[in-house]
N, C-alpha and C. Protein backbone atom coordinates (compact mmCIF):
# COMPACT_ATOMS: atom_id res chain seq x y z
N UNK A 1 0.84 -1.18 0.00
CA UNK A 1 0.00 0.00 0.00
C UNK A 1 0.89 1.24 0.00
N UNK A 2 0.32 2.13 -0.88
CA UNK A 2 1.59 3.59 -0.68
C UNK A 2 0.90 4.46 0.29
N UNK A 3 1.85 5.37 0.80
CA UNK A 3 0.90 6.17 1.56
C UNK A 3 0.60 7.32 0.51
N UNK A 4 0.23 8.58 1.68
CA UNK A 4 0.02 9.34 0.85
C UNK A 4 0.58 10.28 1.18
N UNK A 5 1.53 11.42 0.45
CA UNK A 5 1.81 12.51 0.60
C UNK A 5 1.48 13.68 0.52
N UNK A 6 1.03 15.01 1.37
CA UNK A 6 0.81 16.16 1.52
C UNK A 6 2.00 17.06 1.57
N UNK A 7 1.84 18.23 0.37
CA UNK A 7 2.70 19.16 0.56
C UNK A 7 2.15 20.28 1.22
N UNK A 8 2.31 21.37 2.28
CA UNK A 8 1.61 22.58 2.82
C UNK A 8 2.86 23.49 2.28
N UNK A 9 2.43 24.48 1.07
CA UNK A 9 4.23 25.62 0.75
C UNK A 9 3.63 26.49 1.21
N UNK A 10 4.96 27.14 1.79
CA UNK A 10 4.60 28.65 1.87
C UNK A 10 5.78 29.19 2.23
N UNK A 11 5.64 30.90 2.73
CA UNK A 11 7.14 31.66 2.74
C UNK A 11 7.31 31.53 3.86
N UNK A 12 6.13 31.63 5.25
CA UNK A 12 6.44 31.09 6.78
C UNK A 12 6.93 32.64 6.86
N UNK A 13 6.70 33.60 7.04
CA UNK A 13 7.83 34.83 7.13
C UNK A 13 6.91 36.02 7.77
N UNK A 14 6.54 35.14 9.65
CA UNK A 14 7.04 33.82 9.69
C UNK A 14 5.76 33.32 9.98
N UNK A 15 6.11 32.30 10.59
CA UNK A 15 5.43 31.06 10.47
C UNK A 15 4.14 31.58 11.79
N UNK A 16 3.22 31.42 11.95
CA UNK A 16 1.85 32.18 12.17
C UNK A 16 0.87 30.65 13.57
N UNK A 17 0.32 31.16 13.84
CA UNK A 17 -0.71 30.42 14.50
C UNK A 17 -2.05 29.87 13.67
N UNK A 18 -1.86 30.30 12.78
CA UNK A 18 -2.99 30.15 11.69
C UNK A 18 -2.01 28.62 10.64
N UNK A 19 -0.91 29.14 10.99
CA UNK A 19 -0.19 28.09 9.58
C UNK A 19 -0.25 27.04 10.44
N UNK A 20 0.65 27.13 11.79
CA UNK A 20 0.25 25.87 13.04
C UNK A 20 -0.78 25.22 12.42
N UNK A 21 -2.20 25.40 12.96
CA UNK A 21 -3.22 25.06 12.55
C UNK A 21 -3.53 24.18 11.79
N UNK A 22 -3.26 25.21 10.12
CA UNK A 22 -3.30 24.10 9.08
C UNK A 22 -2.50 22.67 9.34
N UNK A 23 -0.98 23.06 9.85
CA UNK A 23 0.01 22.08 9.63
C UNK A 23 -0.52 20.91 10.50
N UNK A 24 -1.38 20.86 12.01
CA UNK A 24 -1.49 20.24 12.73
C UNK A 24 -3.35 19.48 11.99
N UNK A 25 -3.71 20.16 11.27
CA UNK A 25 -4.85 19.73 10.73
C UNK A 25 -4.69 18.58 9.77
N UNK A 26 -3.66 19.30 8.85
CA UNK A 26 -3.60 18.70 7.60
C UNK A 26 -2.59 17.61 7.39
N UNK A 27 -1.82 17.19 8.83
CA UNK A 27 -1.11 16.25 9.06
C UNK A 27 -1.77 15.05 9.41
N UNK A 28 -3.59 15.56 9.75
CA UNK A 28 -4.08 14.06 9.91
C UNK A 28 -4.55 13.13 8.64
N UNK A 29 -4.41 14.46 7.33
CA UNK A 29 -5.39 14.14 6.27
C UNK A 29 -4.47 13.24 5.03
N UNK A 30 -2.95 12.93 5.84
CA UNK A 30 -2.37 12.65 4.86
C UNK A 30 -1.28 11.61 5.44
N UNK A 31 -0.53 10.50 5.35
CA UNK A 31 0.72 9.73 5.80
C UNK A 31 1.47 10.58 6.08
N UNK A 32 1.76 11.69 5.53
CA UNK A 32 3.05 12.25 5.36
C UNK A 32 3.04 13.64 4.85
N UNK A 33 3.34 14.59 5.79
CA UNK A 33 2.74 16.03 5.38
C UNK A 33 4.42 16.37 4.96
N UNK A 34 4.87 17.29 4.03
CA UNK A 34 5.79 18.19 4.10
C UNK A 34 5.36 19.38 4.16
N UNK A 35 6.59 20.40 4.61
CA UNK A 35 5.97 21.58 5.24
C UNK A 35 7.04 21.99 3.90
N UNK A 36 6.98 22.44 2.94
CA UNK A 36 7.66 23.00 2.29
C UNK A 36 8.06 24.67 2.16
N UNK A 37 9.21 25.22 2.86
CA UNK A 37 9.56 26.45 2.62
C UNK A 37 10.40 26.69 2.04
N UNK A 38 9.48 28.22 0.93
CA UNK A 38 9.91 28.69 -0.30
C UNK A 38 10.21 29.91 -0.44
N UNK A 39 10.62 30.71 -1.44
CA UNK A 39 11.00 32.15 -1.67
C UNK A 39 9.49 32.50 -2.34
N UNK A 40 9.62 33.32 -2.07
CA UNK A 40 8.22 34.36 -3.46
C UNK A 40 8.89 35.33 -3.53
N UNK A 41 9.20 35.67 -5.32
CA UNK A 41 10.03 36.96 -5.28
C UNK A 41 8.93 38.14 -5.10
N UNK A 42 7.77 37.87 -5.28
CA UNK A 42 6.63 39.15 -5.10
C UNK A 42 6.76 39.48 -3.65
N UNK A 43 7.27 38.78 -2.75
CA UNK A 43 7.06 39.07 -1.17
C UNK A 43 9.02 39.58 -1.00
N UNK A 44 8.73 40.58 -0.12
CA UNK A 44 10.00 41.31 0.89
C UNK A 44 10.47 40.26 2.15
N UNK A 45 10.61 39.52 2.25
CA UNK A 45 10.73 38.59 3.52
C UNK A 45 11.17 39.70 4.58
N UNK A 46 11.30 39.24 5.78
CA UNK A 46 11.68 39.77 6.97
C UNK A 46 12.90 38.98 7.65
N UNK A 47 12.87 37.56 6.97
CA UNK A 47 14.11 36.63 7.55
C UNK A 47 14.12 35.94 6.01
N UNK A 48 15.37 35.75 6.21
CA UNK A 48 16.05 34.79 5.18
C UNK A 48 15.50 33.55 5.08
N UNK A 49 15.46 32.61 4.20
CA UNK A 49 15.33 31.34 3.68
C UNK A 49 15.53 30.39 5.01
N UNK A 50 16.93 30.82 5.26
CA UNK A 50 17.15 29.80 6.05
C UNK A 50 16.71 29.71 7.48
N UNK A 51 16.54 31.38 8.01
CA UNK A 51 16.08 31.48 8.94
C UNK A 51 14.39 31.09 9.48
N UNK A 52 13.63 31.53 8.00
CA UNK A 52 12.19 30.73 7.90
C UNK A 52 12.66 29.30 8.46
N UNK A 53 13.03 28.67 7.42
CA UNK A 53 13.17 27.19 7.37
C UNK A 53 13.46 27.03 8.62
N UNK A 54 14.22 27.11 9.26
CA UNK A 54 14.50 26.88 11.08
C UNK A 54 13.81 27.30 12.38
N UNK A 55 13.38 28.19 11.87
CA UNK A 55 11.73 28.96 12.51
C UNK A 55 10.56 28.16 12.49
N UNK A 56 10.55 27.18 11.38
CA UNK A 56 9.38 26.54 11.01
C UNK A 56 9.87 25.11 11.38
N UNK A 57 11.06 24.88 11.15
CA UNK A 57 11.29 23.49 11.46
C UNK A 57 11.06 23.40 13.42
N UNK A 58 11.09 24.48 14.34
CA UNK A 58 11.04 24.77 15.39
C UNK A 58 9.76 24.43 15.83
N UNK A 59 9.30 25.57 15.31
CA UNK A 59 7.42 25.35 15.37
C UNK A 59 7.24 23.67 15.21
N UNK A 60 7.23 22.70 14.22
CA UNK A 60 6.84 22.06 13.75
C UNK A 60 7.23 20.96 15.25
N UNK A 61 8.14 20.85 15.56
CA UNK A 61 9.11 20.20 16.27
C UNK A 61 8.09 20.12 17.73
N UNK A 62 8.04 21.78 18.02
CA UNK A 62 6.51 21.75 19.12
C UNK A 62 5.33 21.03 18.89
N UNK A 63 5.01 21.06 18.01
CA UNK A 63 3.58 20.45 18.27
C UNK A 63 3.86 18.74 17.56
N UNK A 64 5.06 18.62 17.86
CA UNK A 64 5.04 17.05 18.17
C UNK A 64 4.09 15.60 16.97
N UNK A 65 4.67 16.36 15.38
CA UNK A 65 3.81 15.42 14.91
C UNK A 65 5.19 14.48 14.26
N UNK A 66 4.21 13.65 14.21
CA UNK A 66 5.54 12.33 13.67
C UNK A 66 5.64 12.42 12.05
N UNK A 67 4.27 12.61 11.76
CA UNK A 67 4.59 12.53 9.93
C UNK A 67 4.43 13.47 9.60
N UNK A 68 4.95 14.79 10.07
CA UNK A 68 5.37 16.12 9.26
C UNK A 68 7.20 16.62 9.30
N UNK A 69 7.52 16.90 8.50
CA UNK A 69 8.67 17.33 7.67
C UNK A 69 9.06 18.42 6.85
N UNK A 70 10.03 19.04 7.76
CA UNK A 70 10.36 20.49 6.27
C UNK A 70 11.30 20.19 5.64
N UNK A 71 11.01 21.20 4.62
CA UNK A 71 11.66 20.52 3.32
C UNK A 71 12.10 22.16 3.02
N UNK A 72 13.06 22.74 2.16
CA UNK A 72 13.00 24.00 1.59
C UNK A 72 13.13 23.25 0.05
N UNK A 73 12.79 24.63 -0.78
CA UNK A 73 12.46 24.16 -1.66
C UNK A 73 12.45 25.85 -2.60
N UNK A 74 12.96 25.79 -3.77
CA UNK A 74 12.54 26.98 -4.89
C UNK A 74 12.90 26.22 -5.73
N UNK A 75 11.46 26.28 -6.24
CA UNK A 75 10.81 25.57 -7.87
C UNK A 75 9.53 26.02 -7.83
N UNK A 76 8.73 25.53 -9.15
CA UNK A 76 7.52 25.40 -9.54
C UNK A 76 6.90 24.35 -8.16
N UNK A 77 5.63 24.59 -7.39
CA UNK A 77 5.10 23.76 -6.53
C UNK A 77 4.57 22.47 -6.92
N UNK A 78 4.19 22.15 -8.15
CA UNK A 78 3.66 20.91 -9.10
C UNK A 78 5.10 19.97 -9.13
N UNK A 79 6.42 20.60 -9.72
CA UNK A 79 7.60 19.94 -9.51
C UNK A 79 8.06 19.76 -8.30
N UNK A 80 7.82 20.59 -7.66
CA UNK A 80 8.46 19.92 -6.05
C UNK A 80 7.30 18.80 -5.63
N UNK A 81 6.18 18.79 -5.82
CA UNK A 81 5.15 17.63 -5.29
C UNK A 81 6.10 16.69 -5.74
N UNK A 82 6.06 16.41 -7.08
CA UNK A 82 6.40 15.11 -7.85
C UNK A 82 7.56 14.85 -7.61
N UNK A 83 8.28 15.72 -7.20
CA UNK A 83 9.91 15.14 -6.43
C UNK A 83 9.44 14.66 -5.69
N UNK A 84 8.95 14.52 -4.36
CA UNK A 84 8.46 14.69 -2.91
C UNK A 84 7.54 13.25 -3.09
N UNK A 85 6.94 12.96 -4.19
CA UNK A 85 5.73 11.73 -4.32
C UNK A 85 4.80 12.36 -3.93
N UNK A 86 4.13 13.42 -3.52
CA UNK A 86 2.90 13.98 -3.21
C UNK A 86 1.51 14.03 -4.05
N UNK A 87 0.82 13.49 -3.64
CA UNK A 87 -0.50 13.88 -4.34
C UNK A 87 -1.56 14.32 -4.06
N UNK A 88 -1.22 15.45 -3.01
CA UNK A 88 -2.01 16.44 -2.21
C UNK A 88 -1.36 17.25 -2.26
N UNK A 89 -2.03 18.62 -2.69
CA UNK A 89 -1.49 19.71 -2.38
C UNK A 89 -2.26 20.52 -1.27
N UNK A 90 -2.02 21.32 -0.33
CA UNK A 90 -2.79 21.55 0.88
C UNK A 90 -2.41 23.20 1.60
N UNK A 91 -4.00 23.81 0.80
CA UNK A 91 -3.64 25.42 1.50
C UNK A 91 -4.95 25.70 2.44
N UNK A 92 -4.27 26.68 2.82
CA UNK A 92 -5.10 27.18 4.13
C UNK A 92 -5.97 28.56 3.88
N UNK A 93 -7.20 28.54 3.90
CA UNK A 93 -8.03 29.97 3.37
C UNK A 93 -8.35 30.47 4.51
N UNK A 94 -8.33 31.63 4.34
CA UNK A 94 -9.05 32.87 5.35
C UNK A 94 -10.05 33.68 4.88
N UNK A 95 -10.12 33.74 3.94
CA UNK A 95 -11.01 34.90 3.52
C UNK A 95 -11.50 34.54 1.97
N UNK A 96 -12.36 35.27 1.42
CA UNK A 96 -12.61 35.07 -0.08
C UNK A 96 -11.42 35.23 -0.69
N UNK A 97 -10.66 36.39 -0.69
CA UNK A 97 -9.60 37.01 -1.25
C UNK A 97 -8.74 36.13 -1.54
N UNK A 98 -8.41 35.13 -0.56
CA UNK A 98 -7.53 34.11 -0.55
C UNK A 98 -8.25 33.15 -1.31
N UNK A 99 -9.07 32.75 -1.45
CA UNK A 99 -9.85 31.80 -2.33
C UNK A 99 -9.70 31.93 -3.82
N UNK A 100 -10.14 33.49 -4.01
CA UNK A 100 -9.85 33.72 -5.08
C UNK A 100 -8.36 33.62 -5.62
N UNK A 101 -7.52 33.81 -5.39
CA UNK A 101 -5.87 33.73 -5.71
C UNK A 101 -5.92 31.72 -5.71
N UNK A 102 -6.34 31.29 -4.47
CA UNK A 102 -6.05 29.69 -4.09
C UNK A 102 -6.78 29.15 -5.84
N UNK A 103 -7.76 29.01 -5.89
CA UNK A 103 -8.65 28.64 -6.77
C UNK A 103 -8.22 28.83 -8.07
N UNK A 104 -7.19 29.94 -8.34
CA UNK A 104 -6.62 30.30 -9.76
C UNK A 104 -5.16 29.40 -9.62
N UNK A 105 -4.94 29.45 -8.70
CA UNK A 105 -3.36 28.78 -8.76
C UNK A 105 -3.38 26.56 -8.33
N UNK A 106 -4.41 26.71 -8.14
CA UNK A 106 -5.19 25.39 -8.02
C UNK A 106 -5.42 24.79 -9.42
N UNK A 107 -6.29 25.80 -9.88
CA UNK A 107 -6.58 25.47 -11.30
C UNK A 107 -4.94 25.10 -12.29
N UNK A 108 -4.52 26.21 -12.16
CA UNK A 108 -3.11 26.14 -12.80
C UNK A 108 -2.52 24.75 -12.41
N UNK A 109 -2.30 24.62 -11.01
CA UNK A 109 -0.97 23.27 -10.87
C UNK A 109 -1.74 21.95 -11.38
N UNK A 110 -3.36 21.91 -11.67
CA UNK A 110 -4.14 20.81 -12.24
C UNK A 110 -4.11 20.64 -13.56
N UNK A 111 -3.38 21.90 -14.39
CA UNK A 111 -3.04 22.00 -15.71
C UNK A 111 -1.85 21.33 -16.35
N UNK A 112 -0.69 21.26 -14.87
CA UNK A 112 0.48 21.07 -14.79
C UNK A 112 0.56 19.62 -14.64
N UNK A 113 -0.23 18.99 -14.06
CA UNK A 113 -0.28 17.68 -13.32
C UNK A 113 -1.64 17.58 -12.40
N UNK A 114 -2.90 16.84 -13.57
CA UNK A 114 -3.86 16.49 -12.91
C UNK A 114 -3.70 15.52 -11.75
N UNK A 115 -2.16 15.03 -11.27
CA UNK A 115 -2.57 13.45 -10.47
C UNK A 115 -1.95 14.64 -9.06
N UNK A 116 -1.87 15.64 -8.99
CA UNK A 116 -1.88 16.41 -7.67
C UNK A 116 -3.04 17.20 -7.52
N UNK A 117 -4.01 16.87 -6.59
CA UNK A 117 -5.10 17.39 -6.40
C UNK A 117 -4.70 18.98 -4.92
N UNK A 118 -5.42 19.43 -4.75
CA UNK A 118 -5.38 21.15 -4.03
C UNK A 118 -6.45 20.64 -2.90
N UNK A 119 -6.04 20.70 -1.42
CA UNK A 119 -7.16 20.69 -0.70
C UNK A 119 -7.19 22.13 0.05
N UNK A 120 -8.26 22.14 -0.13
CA UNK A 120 -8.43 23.41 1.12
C UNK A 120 -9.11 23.65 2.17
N UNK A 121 -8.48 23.98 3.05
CA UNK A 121 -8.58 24.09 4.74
C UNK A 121 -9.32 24.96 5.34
N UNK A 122 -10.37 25.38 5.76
CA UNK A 122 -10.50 26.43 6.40
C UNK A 122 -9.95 26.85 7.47
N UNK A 123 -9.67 28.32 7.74
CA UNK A 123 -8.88 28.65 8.83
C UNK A 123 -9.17 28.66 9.63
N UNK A 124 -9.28 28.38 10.91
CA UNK A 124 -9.93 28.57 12.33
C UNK A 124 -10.51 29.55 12.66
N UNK A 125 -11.93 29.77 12.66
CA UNK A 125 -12.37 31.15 13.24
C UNK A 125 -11.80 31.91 14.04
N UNK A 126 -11.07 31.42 14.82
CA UNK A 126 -10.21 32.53 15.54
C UNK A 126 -8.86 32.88 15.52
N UNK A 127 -8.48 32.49 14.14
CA UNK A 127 -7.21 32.45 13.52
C UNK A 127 -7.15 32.94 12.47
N UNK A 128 -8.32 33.07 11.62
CA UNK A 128 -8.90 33.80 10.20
C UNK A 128 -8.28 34.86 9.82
N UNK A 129 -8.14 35.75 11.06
CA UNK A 129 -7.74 37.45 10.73
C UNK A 129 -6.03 37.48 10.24
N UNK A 130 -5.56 36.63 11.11
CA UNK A 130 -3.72 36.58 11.35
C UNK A 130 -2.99 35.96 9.64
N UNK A 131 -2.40 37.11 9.46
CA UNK A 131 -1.64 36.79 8.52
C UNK A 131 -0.17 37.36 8.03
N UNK A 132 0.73 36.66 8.07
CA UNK A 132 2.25 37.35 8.05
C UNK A 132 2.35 38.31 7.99
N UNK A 133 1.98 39.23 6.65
CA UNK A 133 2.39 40.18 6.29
C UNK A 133 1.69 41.51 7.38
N UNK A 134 0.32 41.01 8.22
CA UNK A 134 0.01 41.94 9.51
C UNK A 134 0.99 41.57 10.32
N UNK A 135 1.27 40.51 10.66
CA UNK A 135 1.66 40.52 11.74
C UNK A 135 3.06 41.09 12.24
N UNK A 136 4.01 41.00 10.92
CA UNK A 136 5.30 42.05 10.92
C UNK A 136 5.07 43.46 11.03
N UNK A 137 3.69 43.82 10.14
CA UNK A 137 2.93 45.36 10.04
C UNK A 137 2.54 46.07 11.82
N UNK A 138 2.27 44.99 12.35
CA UNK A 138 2.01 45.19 13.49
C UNK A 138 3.21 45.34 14.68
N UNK A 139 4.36 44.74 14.62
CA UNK A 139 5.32 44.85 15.02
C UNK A 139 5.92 45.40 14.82
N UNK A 140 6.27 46.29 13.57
CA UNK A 140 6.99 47.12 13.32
C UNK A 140 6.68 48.74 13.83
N UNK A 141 5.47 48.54 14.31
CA UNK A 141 4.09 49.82 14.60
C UNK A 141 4.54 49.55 15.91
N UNK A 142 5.00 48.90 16.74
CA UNK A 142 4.98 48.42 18.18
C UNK A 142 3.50 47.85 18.78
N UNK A 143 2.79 47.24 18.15
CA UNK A 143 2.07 46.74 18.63
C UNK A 143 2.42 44.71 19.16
N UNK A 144 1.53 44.68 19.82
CA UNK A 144 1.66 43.06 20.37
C UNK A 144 1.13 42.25 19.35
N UNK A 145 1.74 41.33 19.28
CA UNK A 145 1.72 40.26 18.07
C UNK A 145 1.34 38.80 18.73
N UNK A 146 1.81 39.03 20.20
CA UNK A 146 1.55 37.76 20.95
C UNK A 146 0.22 36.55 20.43
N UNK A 147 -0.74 37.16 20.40
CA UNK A 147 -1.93 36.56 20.48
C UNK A 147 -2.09 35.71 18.58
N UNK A 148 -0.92 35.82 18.09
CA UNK A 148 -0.93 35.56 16.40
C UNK A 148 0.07 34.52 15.79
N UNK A 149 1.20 34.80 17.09
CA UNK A 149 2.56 33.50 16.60
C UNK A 149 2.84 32.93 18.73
N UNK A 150 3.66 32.25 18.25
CA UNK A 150 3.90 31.90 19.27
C UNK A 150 5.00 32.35 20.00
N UNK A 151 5.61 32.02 21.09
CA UNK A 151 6.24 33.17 21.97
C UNK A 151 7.66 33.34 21.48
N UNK A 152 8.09 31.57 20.82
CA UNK A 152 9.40 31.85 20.30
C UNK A 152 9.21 32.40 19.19
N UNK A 153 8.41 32.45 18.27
CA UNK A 153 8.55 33.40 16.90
C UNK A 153 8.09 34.89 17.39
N UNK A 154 7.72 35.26 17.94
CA UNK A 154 7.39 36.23 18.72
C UNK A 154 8.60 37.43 19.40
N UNK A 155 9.37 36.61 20.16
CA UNK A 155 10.88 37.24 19.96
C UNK A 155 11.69 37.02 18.79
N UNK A 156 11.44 36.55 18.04
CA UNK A 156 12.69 36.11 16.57
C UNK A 156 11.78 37.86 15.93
N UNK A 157 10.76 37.81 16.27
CA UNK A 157 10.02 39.33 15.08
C UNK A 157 10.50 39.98 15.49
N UNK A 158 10.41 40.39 17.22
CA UNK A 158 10.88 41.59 17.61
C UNK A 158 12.16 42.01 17.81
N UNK A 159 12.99 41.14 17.94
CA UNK A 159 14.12 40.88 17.51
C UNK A 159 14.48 41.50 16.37
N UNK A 160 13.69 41.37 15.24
CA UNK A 160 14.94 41.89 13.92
C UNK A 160 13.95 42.89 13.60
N UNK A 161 13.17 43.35 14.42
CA UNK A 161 12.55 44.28 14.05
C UNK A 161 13.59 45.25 14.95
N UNK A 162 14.27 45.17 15.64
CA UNK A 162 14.58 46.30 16.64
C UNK A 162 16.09 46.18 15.81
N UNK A 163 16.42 45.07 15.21
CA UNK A 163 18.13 44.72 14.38
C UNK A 163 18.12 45.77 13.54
N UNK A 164 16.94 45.88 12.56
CA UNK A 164 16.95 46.45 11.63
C UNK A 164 16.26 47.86 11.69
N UNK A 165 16.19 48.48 13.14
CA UNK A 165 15.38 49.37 13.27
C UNK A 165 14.57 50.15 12.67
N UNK A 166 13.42 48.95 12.16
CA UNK A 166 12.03 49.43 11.52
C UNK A 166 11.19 49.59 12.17
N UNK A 167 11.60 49.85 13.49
CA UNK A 167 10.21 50.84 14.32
C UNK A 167 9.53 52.16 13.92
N UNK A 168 8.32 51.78 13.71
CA UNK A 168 7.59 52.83 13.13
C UNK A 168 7.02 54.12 14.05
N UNK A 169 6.56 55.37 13.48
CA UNK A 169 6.31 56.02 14.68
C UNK A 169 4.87 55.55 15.45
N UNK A 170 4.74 55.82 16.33
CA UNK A 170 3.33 55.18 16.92
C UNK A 170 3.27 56.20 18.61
C-alpha cells in the first residue's frame, strides 16, 4: 500500500498560529505532510530562507507530529510535489480574497499535473484574521503580536525588528 503525501508551501515569514493550525490539521489528512519552505520573489521577507526554514522546522518540532517534515524548496510547486511523491497539495483559506488567488493557482498546478489534487482548509475562526504580512505590520508599529505567533517566533520578530530598526512612529 503507498501512503500518501501532503505538501503545505509557503514563505512562513514567519510562520503564524494560523499556519500551526493548518500544519497540525492537515497532518491528519495525509501519511506524510511536508511543510515545504519557499521564496516568493513578489514578497519582501523579513528573515532569510534559512532562517524561515529553522523557525518553522522549530514550530513544527513543538507540536510534536511524527509525519510532518520540512523541506526548503525553490521551484515550480507541481515539480516539487512530484519530487516529494505527493499527491495532495494543501492550503489554508481565510477569507474570499484568498480563495480567489487559491482557486486560480489550483486550477493552474491541475493544468500542470492532474494526479496532484489542491485541498483546502479552512482557517480557524479565531485564527482567520492573522496573517504574516500583519503581523510584521504590526510589530513594526509596536504593537503586540503575541496573540498571532507563538512566543518563540514572537521574539525572533521583535528581535529583527529592533536589528533592523524598523520601528515605526506610533
Amino acid at each position: 500500500m503507498t501512503s500518501r503525501v501532503g505538501i503545505y508551501p509557503g514563505t512562513f515569514d514567519p510562520i503564524t498560529l494560523g499556519h500551526a493550525d493548518i500544519i497540525r490539521r492537515g497532518s491528519k489528512l495525509v501519511d506524510r505532510l511536508i511543510i515545504g519552505v519557499t521564496t516568493n520573489p513578489s514578497k519582501s521577507p523579513l528573515f532569510s530562507t534559512e532562517e524561515r526554514f529553522a523557525m518553522v522546522e522549530r514550530e513544527v518540532a513543538q507540536l510534536g507530529l511524527s509525519n510532518v517534515e520540512v523541506v526548503g524548496f525553490n521551484a515550480l510547486l507541481v515539480k516539487f510535489a512530484q519530487k516529494q511523491g505527493a499527491s495532495v497539495i494543501i492550503r489554508g483559506l481565510r477569507a474570499v480574497a484568498d480563495f480567489e488567488y487559491e482557486y486560480q493557482m489550483a486550477g493552474m498546478n491541475q493544468q500542470l499535473d492532474d494526479d496532484v489534487e489542491t485541498v483546502f482548509l479552512m482557517a480557524d475562526v479565531s485564527l482567520q484574521p492573522i496573517a504574516s504580512k500583519l503581523v510584521k505590520e504590526i510589530a513594526i508599529y509596536g504593537g503586540d503580536i503575541s496573540r498571532f505567533v507563538s512566543d518563540a517566533v514572537r521574539q525572533d520578530v521583535e528581535a529583527r525588528v529592533r536589528e533592523h530598526g524598523l520601528k515605526g512612529d506610533y
